[in-house]
PDB file of N, CA and C in Angstrom:
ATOM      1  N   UNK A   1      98.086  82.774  98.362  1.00  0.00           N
ATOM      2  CA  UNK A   1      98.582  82.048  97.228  1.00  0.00           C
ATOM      3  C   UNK A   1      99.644  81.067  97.704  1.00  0.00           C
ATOM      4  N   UNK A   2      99.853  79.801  96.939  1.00  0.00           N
ATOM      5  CA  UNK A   2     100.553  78.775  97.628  1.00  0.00           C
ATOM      6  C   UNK A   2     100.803  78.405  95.857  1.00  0.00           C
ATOM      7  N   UNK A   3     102.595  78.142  96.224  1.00  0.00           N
ATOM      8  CA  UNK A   3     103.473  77.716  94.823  1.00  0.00           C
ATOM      9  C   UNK A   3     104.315  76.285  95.603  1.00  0.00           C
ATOM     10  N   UNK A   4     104.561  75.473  94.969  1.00  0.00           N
ATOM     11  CA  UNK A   4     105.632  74.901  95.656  1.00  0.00           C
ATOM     12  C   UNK A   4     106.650  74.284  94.419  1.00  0.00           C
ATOM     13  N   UNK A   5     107.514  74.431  94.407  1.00  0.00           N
ATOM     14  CA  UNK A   5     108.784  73.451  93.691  1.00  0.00           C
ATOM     15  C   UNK A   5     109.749  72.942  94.490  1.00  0.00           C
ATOM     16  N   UNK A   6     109.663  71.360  94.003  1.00  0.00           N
ATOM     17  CA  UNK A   6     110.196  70.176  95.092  1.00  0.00           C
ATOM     18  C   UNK A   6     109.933  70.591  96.689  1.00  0.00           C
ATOM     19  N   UNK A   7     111.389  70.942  97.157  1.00  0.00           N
ATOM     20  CA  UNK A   7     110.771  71.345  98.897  1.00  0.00           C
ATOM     21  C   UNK A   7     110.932  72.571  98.850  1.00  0.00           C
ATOM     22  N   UNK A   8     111.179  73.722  98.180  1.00  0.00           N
ATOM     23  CA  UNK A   8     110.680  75.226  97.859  1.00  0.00           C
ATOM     24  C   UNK A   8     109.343  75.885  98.137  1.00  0.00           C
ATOM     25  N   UNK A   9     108.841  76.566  98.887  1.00  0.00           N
ATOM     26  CA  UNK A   9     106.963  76.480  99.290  1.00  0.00           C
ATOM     27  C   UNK A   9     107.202  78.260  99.002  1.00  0.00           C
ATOM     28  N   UNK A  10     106.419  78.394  98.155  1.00  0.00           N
ATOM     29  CA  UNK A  10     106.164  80.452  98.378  1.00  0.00           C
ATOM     30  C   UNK A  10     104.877  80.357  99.010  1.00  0.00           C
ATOM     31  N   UNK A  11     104.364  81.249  99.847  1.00  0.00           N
ATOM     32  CA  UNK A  11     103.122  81.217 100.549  1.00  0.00           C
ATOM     33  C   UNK A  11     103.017  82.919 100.460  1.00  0.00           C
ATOM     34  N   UNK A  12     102.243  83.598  99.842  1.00  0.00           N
ATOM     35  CA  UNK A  12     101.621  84.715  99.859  1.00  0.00           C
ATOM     36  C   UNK A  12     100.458  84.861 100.707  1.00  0.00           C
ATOM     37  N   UNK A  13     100.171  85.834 101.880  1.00  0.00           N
ATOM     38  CA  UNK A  13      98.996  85.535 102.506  1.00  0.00           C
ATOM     39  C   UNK A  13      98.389  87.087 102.808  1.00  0.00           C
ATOM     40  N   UNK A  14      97.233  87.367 103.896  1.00  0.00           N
ATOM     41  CA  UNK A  14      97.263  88.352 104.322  1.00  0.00           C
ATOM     42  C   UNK A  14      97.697  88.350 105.689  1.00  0.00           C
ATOM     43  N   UNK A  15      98.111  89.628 106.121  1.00  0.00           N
ATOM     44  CA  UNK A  15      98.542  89.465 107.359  1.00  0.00           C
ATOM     45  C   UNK A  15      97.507  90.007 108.627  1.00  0.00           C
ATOM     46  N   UNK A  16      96.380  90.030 107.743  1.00  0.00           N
ATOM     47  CA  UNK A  16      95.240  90.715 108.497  1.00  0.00           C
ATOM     48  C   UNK A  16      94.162  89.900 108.891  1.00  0.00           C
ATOM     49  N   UNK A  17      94.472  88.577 108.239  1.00  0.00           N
ATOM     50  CA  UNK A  17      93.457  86.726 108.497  1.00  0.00           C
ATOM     51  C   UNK A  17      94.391  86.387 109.104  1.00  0.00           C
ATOM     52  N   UNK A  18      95.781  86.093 108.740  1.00  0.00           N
ATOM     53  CA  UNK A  18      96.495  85.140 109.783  1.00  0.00           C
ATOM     54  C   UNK A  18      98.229  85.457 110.021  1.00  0.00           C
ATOM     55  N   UNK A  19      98.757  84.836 110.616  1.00  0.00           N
ATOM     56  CA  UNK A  19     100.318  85.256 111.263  1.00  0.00           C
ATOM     57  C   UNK A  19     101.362  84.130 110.680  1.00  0.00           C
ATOM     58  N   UNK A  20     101.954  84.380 110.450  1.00  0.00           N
ATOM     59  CA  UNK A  20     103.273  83.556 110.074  1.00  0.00           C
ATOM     60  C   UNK A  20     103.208  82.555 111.041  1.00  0.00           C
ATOM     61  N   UNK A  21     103.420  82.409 112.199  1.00  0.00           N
ATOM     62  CA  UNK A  21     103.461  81.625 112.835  1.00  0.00           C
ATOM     63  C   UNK A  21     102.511  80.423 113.056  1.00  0.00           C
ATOM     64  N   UNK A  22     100.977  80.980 112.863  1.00  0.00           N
ATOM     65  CA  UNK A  22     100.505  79.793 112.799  1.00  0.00           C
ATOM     66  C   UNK A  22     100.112  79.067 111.449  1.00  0.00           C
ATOM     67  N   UNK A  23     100.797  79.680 110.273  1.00  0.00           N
ATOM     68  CA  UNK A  23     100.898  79.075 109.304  1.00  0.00           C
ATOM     69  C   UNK A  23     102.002  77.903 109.353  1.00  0.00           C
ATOM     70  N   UNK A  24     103.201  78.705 109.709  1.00  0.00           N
ATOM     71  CA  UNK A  24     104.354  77.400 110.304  1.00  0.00           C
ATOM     72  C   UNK A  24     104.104  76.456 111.189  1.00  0.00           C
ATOM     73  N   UNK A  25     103.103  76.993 111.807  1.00  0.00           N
ATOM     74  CA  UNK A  25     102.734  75.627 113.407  1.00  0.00           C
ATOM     75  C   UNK A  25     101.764  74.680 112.670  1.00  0.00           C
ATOM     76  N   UNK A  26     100.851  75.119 111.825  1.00  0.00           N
ATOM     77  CA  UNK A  26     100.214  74.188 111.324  1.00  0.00           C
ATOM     78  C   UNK A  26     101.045  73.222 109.980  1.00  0.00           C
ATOM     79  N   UNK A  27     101.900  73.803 108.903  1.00  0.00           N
ATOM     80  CA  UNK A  27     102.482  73.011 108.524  1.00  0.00           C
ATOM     81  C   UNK A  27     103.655  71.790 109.062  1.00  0.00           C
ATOM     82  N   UNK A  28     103.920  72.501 110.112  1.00  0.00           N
ATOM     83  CA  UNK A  28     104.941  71.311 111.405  1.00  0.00           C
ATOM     84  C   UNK A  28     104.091  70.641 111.682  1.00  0.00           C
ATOM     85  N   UNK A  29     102.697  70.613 111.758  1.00  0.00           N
ATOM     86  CA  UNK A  29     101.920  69.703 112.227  1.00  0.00           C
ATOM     87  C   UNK A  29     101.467  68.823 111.345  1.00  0.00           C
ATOM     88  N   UNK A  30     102.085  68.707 110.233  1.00  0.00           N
ATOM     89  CA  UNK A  30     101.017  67.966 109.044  1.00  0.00           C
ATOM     90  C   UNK A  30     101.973  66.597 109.222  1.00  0.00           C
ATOM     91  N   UNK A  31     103.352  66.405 109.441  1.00  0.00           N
ATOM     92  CA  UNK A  31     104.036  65.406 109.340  1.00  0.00           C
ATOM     93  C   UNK A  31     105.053  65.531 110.359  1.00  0.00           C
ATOM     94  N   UNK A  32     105.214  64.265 111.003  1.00  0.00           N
ATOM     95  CA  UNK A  32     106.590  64.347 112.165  1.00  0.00           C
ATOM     96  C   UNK A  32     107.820  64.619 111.723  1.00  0.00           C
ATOM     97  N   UNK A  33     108.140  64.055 110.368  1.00  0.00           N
ATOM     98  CA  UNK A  33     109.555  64.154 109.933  1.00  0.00           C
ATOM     99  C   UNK A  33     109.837  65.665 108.932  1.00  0.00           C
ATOM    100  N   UNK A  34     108.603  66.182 109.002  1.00  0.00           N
ATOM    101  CA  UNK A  34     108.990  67.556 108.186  1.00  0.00           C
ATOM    102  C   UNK A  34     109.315  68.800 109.166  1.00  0.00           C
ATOM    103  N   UNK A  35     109.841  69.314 108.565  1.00  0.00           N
ATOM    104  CA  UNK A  35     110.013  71.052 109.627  1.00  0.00           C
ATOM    105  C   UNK A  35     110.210  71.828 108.853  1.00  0.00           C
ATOM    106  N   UNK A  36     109.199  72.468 108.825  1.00  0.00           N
ATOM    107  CA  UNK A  36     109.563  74.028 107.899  1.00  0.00           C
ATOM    108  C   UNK A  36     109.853  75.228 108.539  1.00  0.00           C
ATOM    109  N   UNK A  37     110.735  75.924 107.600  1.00  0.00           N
ATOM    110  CA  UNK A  37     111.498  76.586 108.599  1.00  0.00           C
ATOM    111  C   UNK A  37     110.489  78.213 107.312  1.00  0.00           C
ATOM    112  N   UNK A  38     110.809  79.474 108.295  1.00  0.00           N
ATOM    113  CA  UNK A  38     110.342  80.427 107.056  1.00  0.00           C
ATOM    114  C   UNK A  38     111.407  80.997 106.701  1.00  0.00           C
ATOM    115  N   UNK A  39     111.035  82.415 105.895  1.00  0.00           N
ATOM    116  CA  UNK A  39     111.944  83.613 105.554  1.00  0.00           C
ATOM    117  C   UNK A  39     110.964  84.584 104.968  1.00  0.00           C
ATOM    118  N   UNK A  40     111.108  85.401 105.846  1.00  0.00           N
ATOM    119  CA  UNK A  40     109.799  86.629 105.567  1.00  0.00           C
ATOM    120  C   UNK A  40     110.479  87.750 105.172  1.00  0.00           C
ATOM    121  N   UNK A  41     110.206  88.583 104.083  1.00  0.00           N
ATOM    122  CA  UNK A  41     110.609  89.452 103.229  1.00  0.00           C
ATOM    123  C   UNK A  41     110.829  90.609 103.622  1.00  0.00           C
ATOM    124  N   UNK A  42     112.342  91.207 102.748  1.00  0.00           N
ATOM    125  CA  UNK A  42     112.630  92.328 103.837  1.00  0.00           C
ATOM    126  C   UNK A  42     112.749  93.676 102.663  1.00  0.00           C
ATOM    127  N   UNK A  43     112.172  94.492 102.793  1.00  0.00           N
ATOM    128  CA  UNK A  43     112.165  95.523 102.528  1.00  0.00           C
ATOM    129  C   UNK A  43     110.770  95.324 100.923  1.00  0.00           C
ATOM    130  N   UNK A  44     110.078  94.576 101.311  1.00  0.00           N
ATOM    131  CA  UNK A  44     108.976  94.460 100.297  1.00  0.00           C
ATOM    132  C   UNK A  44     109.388  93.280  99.316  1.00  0.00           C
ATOM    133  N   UNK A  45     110.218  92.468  99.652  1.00  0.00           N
ATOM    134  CA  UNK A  45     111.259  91.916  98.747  1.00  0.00           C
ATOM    135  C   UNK A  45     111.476  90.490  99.199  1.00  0.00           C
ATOM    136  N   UNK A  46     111.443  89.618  98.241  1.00  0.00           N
ATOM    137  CA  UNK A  46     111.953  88.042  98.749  1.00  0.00           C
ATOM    138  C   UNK A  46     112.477  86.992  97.462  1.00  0.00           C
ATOM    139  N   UNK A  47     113.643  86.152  97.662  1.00  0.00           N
ATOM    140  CA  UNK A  47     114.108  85.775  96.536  1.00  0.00           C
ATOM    141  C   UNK A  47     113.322  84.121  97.202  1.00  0.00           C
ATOM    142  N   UNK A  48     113.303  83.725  95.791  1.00  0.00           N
ATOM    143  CA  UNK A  48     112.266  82.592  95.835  1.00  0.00           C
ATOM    144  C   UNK A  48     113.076  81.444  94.856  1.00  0.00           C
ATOM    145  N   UNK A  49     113.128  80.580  95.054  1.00  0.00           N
ATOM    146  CA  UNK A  49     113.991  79.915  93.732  1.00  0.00           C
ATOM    147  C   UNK A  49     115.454  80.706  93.266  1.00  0.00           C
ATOM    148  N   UNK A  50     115.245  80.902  91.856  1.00  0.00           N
ATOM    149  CA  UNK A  50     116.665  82.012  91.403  1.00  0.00           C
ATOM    150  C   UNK A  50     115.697  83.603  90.792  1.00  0.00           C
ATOM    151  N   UNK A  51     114.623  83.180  91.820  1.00  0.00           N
ATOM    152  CA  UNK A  51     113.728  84.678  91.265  1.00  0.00           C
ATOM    153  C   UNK A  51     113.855  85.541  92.224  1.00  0.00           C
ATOM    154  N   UNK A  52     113.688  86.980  92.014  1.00  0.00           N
ATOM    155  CA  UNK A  52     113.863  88.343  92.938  1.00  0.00           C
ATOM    156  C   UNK A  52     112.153  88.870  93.213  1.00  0.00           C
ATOM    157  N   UNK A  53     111.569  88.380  94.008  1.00  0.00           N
ATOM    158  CA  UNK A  53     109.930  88.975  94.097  1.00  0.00           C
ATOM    159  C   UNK A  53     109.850  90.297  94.952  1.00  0.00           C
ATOM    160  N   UNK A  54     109.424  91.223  94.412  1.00  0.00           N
ATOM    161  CA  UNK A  54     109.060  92.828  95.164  1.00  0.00           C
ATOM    162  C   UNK A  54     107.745  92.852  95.284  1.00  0.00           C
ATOM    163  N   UNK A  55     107.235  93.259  95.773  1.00  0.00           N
ATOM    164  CA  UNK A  55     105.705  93.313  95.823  1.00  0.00           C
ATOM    165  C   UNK A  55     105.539  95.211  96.220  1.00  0.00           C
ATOM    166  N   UNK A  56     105.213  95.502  94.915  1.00  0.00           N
ATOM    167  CA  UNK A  56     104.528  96.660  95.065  1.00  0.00           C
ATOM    168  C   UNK A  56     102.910  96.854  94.812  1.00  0.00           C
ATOM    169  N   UNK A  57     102.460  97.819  95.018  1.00  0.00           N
ATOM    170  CA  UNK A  57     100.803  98.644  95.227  1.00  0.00           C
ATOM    171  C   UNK A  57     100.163  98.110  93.687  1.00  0.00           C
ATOM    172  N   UNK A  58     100.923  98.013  92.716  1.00  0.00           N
ATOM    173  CA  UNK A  58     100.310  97.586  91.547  1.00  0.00           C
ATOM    174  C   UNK A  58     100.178  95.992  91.282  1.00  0.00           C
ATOM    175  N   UNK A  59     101.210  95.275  91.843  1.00  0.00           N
ATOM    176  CA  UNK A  59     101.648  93.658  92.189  1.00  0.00           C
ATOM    177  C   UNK A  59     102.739  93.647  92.081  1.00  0.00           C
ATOM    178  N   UNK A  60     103.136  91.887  91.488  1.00  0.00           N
ATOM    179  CA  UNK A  60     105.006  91.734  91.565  1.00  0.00           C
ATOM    180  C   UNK A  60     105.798  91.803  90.534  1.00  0.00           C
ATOM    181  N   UNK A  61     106.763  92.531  91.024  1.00  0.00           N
ATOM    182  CA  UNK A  61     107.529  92.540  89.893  1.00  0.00           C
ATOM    183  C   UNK A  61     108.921  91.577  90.423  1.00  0.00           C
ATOM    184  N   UNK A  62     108.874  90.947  88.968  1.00  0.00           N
ATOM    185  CA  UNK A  62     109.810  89.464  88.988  1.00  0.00           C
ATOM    186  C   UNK A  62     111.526  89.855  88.695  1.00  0.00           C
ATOM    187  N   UNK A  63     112.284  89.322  89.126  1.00  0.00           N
ATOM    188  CA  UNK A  63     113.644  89.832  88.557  1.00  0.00           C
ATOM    189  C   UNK A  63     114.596  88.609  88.412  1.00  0.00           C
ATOM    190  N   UNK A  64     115.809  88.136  87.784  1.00  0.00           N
ATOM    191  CA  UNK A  64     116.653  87.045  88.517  1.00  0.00           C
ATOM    192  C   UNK A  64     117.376  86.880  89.197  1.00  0.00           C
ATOM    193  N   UNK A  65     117.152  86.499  90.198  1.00  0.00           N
ATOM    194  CA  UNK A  65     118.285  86.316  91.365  1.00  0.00           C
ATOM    195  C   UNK A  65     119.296  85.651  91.090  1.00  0.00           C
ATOM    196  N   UNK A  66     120.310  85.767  91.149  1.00  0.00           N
ATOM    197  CA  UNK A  66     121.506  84.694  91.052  1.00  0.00           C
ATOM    198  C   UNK A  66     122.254  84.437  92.381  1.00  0.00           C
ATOM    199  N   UNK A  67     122.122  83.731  93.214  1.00  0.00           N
ATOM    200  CA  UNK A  67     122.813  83.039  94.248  1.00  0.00           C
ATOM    201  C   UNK A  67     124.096  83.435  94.130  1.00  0.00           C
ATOM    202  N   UNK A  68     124.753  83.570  95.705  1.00  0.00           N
ATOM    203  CA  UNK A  68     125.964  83.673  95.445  1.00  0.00           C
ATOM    204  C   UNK A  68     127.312  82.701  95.432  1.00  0.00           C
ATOM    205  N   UNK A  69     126.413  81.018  95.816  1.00  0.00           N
ATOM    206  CA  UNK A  69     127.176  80.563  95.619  1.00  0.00           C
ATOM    207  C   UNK A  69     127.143  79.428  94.201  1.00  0.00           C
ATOM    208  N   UNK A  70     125.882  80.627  93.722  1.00  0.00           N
ATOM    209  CA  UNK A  70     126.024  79.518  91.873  1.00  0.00           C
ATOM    210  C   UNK A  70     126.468  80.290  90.768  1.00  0.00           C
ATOM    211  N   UNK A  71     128.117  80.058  90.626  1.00  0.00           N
ATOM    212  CA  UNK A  71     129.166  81.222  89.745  1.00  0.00           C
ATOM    213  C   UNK A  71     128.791  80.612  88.755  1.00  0.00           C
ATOM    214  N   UNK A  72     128.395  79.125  88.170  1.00  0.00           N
ATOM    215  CA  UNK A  72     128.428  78.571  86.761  1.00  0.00           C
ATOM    216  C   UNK A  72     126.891  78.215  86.477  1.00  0.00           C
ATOM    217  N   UNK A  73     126.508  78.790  85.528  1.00  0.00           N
ATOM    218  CA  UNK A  73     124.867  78.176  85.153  1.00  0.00           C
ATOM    219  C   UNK A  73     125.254  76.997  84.037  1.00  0.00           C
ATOM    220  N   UNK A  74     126.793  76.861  83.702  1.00  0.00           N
ATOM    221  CA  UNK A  74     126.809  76.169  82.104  1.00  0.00           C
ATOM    222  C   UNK A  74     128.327  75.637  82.283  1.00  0.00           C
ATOM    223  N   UNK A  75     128.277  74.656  81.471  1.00  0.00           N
ATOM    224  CA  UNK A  75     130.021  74.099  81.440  1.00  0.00           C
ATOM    225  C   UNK A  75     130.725  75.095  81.189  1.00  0.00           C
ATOM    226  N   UNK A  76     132.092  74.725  80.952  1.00  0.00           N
ATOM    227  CA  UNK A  76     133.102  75.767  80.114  1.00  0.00           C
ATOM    228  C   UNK A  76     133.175  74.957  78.991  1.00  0.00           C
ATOM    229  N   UNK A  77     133.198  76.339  78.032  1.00  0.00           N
ATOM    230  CA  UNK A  77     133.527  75.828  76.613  1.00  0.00           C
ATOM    231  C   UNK A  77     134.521  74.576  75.890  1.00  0.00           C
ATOM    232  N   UNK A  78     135.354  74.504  77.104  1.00  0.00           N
ATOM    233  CA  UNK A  78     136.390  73.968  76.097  1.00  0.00           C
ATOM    234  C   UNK A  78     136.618  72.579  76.974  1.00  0.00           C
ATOM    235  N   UNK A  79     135.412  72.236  77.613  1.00  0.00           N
ATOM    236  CA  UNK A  79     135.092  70.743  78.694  1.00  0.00           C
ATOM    237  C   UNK A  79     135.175  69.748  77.737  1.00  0.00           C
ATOM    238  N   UNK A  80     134.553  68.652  78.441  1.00  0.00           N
ATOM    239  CA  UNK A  80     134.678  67.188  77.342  1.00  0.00           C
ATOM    240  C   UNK A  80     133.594  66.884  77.160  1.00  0.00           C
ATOM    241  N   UNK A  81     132.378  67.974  77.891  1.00  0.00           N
ATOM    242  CA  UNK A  81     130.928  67.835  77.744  1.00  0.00           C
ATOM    243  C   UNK A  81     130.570  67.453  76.012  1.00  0.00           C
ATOM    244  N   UNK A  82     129.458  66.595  75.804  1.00  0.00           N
ATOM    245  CA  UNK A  82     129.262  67.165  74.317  1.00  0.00           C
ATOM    246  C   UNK A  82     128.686  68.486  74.148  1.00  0.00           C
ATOM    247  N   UNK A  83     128.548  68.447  73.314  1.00  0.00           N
ATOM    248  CA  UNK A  83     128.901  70.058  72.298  1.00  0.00           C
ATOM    249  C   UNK A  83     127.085  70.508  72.701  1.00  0.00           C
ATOM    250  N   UNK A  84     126.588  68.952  71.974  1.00  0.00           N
ATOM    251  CA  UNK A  84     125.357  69.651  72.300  1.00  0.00           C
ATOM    252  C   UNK A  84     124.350  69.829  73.521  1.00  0.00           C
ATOM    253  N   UNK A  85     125.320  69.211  74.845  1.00  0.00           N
ATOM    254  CA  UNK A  85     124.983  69.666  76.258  1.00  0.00           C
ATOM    255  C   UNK A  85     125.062  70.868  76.456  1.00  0.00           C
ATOM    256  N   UNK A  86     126.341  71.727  76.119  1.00  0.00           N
ATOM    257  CA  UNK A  86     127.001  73.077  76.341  1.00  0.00           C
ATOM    258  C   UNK A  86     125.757  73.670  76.128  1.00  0.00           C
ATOM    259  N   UNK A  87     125.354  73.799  74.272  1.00  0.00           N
ATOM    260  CA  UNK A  87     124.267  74.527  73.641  1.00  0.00           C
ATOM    261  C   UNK A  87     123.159  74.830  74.540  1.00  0.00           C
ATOM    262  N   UNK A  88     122.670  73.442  74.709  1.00  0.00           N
ATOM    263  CA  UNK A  88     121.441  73.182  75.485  1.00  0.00           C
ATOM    264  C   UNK A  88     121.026  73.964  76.819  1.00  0.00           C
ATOM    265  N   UNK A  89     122.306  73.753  77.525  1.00  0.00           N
ATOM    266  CA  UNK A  89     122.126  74.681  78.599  1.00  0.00           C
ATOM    267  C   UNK A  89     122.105  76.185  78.420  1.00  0.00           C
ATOM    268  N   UNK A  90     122.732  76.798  77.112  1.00  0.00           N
ATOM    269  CA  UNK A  90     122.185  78.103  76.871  1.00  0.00           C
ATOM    270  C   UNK A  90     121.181  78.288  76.174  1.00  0.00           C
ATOM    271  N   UNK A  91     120.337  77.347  75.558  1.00  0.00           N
ATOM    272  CA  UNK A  91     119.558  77.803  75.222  1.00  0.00           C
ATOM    273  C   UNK A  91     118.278  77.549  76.012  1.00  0.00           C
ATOM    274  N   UNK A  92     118.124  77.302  77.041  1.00  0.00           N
ATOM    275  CA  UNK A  92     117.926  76.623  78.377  1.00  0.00           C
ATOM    276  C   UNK A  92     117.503  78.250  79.260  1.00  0.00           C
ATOM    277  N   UNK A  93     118.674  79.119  79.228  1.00  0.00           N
ATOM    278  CA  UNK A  93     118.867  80.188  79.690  1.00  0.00           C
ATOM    279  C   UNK A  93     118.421  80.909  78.889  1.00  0.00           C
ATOM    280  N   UNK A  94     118.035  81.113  77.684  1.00  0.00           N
ATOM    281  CA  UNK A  94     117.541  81.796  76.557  1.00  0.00           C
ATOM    282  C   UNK A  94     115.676  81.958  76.625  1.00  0.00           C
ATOM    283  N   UNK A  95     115.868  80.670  76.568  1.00  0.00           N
ATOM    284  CA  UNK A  95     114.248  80.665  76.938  1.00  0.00           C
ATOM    285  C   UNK A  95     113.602  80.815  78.011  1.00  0.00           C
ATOM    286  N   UNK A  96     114.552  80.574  79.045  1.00  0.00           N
ATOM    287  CA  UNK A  96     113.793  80.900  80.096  1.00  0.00           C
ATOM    288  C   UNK A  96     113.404  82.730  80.233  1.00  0.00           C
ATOM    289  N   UNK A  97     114.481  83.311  80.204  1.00  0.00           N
ATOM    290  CA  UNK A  97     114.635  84.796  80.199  1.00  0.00           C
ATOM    291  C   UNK A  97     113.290  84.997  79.738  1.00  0.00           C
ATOM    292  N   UNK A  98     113.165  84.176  78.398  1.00  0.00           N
ATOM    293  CA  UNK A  98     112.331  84.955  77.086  1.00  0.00           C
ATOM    294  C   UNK A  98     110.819  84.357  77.922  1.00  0.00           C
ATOM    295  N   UNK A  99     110.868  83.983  78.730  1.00  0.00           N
ATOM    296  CA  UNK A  99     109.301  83.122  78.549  1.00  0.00           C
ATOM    297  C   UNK A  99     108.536  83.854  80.031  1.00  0.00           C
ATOM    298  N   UNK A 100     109.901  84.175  81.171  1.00  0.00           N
ATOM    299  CA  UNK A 100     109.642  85.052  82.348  1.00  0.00           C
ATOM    300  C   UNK A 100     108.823  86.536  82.151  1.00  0.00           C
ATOM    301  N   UNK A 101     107.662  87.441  83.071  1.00  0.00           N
ATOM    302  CA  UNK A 101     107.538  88.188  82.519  1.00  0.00           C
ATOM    303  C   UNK A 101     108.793  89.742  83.561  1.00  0.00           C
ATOM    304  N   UNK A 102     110.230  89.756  82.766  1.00  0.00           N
ATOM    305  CA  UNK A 102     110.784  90.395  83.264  1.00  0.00           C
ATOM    306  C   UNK A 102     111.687  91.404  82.643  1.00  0.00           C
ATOM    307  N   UNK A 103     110.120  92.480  81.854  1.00  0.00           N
ATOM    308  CA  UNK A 103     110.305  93.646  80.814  1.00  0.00           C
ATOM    309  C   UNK A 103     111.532  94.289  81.369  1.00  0.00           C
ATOM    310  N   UNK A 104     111.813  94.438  82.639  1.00  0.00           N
ATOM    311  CA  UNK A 104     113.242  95.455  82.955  1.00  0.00           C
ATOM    312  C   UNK A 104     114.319  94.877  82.885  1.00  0.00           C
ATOM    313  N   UNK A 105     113.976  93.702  82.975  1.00  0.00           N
ATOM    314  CA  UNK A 105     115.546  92.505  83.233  1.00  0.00           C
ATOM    315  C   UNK A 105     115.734  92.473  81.704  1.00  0.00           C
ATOM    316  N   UNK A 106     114.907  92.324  80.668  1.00  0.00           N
ATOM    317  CA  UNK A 106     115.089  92.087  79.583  1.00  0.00           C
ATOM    318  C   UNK A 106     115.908  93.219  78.700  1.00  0.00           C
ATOM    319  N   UNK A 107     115.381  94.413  78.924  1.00  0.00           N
ATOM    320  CA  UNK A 107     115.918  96.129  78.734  1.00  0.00           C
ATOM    321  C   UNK A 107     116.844  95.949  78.906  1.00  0.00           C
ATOM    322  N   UNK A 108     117.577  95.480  80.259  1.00  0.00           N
ATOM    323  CA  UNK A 108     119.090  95.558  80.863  1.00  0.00           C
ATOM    324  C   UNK A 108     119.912  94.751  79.880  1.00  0.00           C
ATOM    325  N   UNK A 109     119.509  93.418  79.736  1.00  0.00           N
ATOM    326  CA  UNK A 109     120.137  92.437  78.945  1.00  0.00           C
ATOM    327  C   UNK A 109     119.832  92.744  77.761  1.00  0.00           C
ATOM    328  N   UNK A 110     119.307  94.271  76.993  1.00  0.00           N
ATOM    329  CA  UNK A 110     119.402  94.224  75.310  1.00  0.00           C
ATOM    330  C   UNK A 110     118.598  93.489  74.755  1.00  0.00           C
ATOM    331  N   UNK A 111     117.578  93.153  75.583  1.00  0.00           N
ATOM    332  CA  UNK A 111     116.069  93.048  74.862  1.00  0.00           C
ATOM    333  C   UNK A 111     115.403  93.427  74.994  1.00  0.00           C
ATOM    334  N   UNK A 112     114.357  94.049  74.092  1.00  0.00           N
ATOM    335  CA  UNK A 112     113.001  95.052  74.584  1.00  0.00           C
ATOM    336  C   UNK A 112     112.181  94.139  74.489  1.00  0.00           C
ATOM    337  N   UNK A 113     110.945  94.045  75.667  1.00  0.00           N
ATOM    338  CA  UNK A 113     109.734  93.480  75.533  1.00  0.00           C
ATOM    339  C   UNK A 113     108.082  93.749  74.654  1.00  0.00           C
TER     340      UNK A 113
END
């Protein structure tokens, strides 16, 4: 499976057709000025975007990652932003939650799915 957002690439594969490596040697090869670099998942587990991917025996289960160096998803209240930027960006965060399929994340945060 192959996802990409902007220069973000998830590549799901088997490891029993082919190797990390010559997946990376062949994408270094597609363009001189690109280099992709990997990050192969550790303990069944890989954060992808601001998502948490596990891959268990049944498939994935999705979670949100939050970076540690992104403390603010939203202005502060009492900025010079307009009013209805502030909103926007929570409701921004509202929907996204609601639209992800992440029944345990939702439980935690006081919503049942």
């Amino acid at each position: 499976m192959y996802t990409r957002y902007v220069e973000d690439i998830l590549i799901i594969y088997n490891t029993n057709h082919v190797t990390v490596e010559k997946i990376q040697n062949y994408l270094n090869r597609l363009h001189p000025n690109l280099t992709f670099t990997t990050t192969i998942e550790n303990k069944n587990t890989i954060n992808f975007l601001d998502l948490q991917l596990i891959r268990k025996p049944t498939g994935i289960e999705i979670y949100i990652h939050k970076k540690n160096n992104n403390h603010r998803y939203h202005n502060q209240h009492n900025s010079n932003h307009p009013r209805e930027h502030n909103m926007e960006a929570y409701r921004n965060l509202i929907n996204r939650m609601l639209s992800l399929p992440l029944s345990k994340e939702k439980e935690k945060n006081g919503r049942k799915s």
